[in-house]
C-alpha atoms as a PDB file:
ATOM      1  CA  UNK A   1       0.000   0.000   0.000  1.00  0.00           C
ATOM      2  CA  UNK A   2       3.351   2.464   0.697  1.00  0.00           C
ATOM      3  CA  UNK A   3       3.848   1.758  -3.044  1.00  0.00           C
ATOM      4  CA  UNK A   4       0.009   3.605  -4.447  1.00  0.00           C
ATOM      5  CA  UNK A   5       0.554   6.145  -1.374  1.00  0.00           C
ATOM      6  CA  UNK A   6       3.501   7.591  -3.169  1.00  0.00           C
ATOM      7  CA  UNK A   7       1.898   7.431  -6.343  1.00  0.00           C
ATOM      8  CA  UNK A   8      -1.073   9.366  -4.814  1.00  0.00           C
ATOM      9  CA  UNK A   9       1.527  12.060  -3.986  1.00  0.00           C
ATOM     10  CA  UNK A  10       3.215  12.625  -6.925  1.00  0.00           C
ATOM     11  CA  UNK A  11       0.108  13.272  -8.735  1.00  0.00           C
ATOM     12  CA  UNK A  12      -0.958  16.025  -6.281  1.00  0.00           C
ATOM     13  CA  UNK A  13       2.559  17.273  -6.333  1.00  0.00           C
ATOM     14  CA  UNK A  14       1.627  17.187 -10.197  1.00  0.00           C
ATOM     15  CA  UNK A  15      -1.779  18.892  -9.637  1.00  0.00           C
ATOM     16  CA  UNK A  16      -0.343  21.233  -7.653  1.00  0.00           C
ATOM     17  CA  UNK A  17       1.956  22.319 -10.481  1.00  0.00           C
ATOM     18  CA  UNK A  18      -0.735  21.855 -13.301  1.00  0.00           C
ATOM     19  CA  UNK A  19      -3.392  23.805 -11.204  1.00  0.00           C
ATOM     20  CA  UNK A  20      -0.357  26.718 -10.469  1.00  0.00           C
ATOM     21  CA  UNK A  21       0.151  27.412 -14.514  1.00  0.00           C
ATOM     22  CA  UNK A  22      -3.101  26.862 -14.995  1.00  0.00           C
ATOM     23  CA  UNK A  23      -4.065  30.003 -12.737  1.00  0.00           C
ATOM     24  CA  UNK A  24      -1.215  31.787 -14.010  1.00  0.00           C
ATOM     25  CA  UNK A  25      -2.506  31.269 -17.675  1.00  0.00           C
ATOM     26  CA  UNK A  26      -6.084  33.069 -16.662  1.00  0.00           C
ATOM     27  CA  UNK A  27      -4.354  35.772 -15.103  1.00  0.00           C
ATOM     28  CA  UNK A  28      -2.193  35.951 -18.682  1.00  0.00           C
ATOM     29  CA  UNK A  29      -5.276  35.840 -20.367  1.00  0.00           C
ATOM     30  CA  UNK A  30      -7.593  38.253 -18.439  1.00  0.00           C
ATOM     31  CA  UNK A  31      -4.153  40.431 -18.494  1.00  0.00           C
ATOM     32  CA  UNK A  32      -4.519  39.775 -22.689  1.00  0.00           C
ATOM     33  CA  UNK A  33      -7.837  40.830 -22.757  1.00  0.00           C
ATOM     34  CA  UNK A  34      -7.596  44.085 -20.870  1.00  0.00           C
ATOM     35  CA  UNK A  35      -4.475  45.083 -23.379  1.00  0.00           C
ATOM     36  CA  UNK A  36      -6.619  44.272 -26.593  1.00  0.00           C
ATOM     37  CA  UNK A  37      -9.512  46.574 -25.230  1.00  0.00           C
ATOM     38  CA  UNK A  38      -6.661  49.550 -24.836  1.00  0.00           C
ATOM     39  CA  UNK A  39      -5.539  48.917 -28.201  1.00  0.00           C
ATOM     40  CA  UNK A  40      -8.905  49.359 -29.170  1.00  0.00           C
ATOM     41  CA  UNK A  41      -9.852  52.513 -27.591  1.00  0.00           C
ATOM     42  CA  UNK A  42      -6.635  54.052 -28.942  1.00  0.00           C
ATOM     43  CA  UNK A  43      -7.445  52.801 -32.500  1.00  0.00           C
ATOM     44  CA  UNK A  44     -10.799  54.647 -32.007  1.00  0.00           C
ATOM     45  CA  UNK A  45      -9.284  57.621 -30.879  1.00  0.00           C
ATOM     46  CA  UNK A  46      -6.708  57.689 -33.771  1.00  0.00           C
ATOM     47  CA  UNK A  47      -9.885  57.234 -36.263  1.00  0.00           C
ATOM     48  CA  UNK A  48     -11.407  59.803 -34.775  1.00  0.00           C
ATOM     49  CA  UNK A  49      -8.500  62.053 -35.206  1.00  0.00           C
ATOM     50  CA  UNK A  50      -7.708  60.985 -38.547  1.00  0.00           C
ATOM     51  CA  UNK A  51     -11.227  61.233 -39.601  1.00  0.00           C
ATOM     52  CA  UNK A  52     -11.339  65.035 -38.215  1.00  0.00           C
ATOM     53  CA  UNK A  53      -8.328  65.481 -39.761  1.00  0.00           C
ATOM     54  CA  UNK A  54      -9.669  64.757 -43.049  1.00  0.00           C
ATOM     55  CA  UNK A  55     -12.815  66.509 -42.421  1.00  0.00           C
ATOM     56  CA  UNK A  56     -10.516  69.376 -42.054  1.00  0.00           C
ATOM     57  CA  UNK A  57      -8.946  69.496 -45.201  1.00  0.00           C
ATOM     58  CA  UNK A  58     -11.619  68.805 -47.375  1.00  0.00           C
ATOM     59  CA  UNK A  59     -13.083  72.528 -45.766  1.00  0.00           C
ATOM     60  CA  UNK A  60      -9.800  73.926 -46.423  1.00  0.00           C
ATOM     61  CA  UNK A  61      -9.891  72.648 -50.464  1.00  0.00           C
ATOM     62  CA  UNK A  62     -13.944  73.615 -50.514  1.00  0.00           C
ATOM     63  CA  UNK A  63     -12.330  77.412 -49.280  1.00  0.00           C
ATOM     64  CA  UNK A  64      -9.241  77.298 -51.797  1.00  0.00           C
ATOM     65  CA  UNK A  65     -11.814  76.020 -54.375  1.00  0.00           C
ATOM     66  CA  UNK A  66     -14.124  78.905 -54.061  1.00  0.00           C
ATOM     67  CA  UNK A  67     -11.080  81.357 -53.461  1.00  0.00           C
ATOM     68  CA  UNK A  68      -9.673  79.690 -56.920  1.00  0.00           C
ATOM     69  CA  UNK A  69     -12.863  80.272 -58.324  1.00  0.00           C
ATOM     70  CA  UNK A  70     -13.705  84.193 -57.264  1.00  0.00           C
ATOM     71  CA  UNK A  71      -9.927  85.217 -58.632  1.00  0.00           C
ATOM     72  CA  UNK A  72      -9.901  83.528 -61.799  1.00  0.00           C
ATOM     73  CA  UNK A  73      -9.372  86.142 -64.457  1.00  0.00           C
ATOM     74  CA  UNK A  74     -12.813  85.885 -67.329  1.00  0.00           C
END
């Protein structure tokens, strides 16, 4: 009986181990998850930048359009 006693053992020892990385690997992964939701509010603020951005200069052509326009000689 000494001889499945041991063996008992070593497979908690083992469980032990397995269950330790095992937590570790949800931490990694909940850690994972909160990175990928930054990312994604800084690509939202970078579109909405961008997109302001280009908002912008089509005004400024539409104005150097109609300036264009109004100095044109006839």
């Amino acid at each position: 009986m000494k001889e499945n006693d041991e063996m008992l053992y070593t497979k908690l020892d083992n469980y032990s181990e397995i269950f330790g990385l095992f937590t570790m690997f949800k931490s990694k992964l909940r850690n994972l998850k909160v990175i990928l939701s930054n990312i994604d509010d800084i690509r939202e603020r970078e579109n909405s930048i961008i997109n302001n951005w280009e908002s912008s200069i089509k005004d400024i052509n539409e104005k150097i359009d109609f300036i264009d326009e109004k100095i044109k000689p006839e």
